[in-house]
N, C-alpha and C. Protein backbone atom coordinates (compact mmCIF):
# COMPACT_ATOMS: atom_id res chain seq x y z
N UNK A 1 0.84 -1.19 0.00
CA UNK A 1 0.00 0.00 0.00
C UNK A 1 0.88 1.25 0.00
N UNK A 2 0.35 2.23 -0.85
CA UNK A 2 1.27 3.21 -0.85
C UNK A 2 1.03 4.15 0.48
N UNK A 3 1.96 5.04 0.73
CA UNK A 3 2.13 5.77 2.30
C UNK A 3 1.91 7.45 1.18
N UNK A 4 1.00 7.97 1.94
CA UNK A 4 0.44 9.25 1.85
C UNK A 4 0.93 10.19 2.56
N UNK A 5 1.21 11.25 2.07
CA UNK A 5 1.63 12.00 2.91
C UNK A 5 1.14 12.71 3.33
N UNK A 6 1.06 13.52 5.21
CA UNK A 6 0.26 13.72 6.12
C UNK A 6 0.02 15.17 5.86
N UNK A 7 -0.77 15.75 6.28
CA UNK A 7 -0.85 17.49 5.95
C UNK A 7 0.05 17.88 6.85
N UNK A 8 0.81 18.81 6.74
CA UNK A 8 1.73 19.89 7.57
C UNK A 8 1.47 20.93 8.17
N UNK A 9 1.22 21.29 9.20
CA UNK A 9 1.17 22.54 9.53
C UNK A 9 2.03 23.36 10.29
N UNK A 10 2.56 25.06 10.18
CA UNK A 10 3.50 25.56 11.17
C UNK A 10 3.51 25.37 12.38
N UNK A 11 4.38 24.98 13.11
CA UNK A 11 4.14 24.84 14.72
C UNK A 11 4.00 25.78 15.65
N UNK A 12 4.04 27.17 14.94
CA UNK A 12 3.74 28.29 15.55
C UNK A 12 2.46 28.79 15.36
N UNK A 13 1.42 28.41 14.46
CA UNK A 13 0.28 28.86 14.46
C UNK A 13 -0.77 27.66 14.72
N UNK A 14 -0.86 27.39 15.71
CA UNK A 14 -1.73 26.32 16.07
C UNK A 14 -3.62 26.83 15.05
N UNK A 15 -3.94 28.17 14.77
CA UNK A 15 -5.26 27.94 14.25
C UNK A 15 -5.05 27.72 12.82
N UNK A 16 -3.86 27.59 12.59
CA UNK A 16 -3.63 26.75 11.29
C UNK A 16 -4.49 26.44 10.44
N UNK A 17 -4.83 24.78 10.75
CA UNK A 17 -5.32 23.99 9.95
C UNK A 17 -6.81 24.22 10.29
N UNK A 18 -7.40 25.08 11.04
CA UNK A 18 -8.58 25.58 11.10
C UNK A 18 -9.14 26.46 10.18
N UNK A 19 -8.20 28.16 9.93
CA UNK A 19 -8.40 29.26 9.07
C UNK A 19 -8.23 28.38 7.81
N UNK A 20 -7.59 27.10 7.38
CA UNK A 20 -7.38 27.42 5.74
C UNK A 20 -8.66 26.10 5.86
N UNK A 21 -8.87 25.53 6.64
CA UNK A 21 -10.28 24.61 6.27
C UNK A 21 -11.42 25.62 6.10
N UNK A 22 -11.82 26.44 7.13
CA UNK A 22 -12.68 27.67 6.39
C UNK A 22 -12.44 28.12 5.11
N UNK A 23 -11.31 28.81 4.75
CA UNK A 23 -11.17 29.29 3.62
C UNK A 23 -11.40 28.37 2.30
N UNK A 24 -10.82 26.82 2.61
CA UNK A 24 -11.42 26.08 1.82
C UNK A 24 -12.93 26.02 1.75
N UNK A 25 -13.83 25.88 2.38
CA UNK A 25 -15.07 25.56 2.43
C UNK A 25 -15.24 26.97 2.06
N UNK A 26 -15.11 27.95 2.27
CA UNK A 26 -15.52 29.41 1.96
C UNK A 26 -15.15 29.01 -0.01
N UNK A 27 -13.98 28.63 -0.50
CA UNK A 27 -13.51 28.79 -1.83
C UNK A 27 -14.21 27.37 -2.88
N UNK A 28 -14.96 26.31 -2.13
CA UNK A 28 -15.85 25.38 -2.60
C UNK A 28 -17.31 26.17 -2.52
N UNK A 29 -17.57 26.60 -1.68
CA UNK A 29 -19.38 26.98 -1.77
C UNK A 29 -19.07 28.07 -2.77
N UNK A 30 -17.94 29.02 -2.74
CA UNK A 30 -18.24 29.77 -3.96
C UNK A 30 -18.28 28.93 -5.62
N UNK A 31 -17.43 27.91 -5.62
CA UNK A 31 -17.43 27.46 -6.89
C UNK A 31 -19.20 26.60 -6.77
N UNK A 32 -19.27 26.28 -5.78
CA UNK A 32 -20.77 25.70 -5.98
C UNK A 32 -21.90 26.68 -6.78
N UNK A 33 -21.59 28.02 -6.12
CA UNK A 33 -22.47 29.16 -6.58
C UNK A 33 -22.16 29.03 -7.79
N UNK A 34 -21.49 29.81 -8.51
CA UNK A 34 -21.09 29.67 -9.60
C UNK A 34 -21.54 28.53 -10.49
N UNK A 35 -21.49 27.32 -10.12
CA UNK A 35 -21.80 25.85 -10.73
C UNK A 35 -23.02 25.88 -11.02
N UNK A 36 -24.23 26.32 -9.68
CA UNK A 36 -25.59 26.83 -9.68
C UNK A 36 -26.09 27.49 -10.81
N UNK A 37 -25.35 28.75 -11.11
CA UNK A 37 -25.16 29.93 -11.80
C UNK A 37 -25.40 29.48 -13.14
N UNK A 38 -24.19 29.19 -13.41
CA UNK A 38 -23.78 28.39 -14.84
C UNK A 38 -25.30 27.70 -15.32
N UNK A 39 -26.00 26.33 -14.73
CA UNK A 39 -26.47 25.57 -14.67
C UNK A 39 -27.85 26.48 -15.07
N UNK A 40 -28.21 27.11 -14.03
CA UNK A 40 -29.76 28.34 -14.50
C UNK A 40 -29.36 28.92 -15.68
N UNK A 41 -28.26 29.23 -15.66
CA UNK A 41 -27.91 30.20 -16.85
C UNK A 41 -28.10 29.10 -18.45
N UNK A 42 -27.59 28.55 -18.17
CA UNK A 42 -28.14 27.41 -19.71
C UNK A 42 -29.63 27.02 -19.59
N UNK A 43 -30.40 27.09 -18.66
CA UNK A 43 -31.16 26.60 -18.88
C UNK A 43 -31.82 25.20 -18.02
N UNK A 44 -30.62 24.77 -16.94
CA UNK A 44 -30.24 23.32 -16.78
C UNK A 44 -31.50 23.46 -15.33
N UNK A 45 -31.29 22.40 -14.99
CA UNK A 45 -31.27 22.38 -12.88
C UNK A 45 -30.34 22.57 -12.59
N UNK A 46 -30.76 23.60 -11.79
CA UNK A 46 -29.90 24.12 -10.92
C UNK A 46 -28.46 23.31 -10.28
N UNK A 47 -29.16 22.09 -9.68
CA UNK A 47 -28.00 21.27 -9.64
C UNK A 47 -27.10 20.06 -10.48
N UNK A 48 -27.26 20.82 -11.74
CA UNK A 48 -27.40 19.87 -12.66
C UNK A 48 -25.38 20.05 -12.60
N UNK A 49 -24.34 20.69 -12.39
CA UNK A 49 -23.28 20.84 -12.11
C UNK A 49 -22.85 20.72 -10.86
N UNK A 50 -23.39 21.46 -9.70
CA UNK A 50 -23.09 21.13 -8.33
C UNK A 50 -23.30 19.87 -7.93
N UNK A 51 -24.15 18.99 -8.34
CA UNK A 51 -24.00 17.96 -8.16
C UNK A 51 -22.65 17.27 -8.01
N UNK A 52 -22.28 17.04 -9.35
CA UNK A 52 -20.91 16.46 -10.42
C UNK A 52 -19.86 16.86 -9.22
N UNK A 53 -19.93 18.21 -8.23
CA UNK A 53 -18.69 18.41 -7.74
C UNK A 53 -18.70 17.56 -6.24
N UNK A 54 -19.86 17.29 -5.83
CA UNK A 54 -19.95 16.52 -4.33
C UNK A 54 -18.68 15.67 -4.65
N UNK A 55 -18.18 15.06 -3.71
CA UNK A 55 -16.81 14.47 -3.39
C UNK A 55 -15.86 14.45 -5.04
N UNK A 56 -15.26 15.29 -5.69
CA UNK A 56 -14.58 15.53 -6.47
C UNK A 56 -12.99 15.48 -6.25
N UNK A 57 -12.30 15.63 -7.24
CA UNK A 57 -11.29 15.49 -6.99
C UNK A 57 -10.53 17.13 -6.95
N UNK A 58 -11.14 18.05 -5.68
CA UNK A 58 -10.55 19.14 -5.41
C UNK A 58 -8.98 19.70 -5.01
N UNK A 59 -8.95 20.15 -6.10
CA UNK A 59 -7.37 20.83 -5.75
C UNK A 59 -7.08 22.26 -5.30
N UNK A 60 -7.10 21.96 -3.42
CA UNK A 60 -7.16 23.35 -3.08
C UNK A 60 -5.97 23.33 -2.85
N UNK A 61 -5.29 24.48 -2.92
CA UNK A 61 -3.66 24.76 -2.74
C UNK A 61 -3.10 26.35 -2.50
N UNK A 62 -2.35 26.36 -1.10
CA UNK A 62 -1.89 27.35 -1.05
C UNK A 62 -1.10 27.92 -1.76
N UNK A 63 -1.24 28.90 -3.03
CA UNK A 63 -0.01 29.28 -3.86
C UNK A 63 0.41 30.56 -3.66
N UNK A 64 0.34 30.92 -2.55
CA UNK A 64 1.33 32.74 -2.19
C UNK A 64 2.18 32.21 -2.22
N UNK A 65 3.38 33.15 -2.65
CA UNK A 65 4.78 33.53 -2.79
C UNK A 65 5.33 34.86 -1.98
N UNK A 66 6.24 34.62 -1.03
CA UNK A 66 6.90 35.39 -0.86
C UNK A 66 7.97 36.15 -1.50
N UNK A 67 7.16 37.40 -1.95
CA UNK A 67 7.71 38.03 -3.23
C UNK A 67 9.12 38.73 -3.10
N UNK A 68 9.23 39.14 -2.06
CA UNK A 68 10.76 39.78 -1.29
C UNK A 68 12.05 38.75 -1.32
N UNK A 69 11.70 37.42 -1.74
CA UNK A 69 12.47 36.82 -1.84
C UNK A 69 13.29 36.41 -3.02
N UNK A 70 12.79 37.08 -4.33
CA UNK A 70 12.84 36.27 -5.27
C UNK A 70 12.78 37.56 -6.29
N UNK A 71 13.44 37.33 -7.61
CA UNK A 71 13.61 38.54 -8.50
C UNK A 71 12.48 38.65 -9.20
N UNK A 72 12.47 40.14 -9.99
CA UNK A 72 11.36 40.29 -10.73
C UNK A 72 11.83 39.08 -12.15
N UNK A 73 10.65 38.66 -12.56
CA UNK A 73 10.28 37.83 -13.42
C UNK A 73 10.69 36.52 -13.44
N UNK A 74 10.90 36.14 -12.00
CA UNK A 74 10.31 34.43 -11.66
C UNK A 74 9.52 33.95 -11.70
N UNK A 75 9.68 32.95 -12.40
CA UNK A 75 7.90 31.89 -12.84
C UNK A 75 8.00 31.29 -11.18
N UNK A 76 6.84 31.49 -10.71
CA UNK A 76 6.29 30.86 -10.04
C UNK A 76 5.19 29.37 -10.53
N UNK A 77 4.58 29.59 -11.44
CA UNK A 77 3.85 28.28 -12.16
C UNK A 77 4.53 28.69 -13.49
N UNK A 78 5.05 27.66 -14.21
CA UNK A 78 5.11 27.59 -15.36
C UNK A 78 3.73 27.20 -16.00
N UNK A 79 3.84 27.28 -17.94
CA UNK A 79 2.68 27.16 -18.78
C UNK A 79 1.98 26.17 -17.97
N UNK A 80 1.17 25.82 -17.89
CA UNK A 80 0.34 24.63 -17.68
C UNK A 80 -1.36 24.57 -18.13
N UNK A 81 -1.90 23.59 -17.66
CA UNK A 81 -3.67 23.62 -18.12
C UNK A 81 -4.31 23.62 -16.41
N UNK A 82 -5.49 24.19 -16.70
CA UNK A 82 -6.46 23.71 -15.29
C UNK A 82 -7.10 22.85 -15.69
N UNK A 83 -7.28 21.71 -14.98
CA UNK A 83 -7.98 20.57 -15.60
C UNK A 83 -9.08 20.17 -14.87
N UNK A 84 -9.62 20.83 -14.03
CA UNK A 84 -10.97 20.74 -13.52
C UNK A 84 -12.14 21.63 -13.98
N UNK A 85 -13.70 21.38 -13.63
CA UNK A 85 -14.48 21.92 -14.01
C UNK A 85 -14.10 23.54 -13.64
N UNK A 86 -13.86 24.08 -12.67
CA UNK A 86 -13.90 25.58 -12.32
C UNK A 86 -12.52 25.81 -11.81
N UNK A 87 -11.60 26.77 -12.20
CA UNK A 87 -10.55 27.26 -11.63
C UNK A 87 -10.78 28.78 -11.28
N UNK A 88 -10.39 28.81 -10.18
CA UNK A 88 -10.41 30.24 -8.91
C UNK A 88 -9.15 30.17 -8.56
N UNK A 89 -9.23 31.82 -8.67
CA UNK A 89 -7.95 32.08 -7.65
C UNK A 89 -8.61 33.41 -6.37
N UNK A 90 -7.62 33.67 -5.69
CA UNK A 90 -7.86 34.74 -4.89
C UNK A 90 -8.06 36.43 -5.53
N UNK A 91 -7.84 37.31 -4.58
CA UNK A 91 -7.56 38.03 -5.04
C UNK A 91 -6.23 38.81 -5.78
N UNK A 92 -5.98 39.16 -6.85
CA UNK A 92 -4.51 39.10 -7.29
C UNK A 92 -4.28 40.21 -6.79
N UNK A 93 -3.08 40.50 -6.35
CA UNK A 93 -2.06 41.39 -5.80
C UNK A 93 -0.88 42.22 -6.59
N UNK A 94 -0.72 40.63 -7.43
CA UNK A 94 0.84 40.98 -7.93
C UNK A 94 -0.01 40.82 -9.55
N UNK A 95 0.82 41.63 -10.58
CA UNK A 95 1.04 40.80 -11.58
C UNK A 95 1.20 40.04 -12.08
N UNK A 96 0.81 39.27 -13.57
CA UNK A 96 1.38 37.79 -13.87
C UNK A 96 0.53 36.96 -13.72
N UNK A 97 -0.68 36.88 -13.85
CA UNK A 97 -1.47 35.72 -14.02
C UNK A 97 -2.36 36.26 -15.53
N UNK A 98 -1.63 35.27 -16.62
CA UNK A 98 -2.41 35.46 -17.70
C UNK A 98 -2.85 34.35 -18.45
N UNK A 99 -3.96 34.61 -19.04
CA UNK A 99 -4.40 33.36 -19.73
C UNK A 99 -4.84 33.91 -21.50
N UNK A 100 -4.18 32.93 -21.50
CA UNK A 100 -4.09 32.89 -23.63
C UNK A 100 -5.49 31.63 -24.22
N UNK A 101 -6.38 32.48 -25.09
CA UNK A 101 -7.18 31.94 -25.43
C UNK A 101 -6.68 31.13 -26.83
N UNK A 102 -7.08 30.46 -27.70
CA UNK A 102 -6.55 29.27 -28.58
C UNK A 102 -6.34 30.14 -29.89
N UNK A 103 -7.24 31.54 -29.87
CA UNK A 103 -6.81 32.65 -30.75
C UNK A 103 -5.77 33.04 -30.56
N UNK A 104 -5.36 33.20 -29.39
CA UNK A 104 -4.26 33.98 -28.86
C UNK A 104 -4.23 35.28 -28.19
């Protein structure tokens, strides 16, 4: 059986793994909305998408960068795809999050 690896948290902030489970559940009910959204918006039931996301394969992930550390024009993510139904991010701060449509 393969060995998984355990979640981590700082040992200095014990409400840790509390604030980012909110924030997760805060950053899923919004994609639910949205899913809702979508779904009325075509025409569908309502839960005709939120459904599909109940136990999914969610990829929540902390991606701040500590920007003081590091020069201007470090890739932090290289090219890549989102490969789930809905991709969110936070609020952007910094520059550098762009997306190229197949036009270009």
């Amino acid at each position: 059986m393969e060995d998984i690896a355990q979640n981590r948290a700082p040992s200095d902030f014990p409400e840790w793994q509390a604030n980012c489970n909110a924030w997760g559940k805060h950053m899923l009910d919004g994609c639910n909305t949205v899913a809702e959204m979508a779904a009325l918006g075509l025409g569908l039931e309502k839960s005709t998408f939120s459904a599909m996301l109940k136990r999914g394969p969610h990829k929540l992930a902390p991606t701040g960068s500590d920007l003081t550390k590091y020069n201007v024009g470090t890739i932090f993510a290289g090219f890549h795809y989102d490969f789930n139904f809905l991709t969110i991010h936070g609020k952007s701060r910094y520059p550098g999050l762009f997306a190229w449509l197949r036009t270009g």
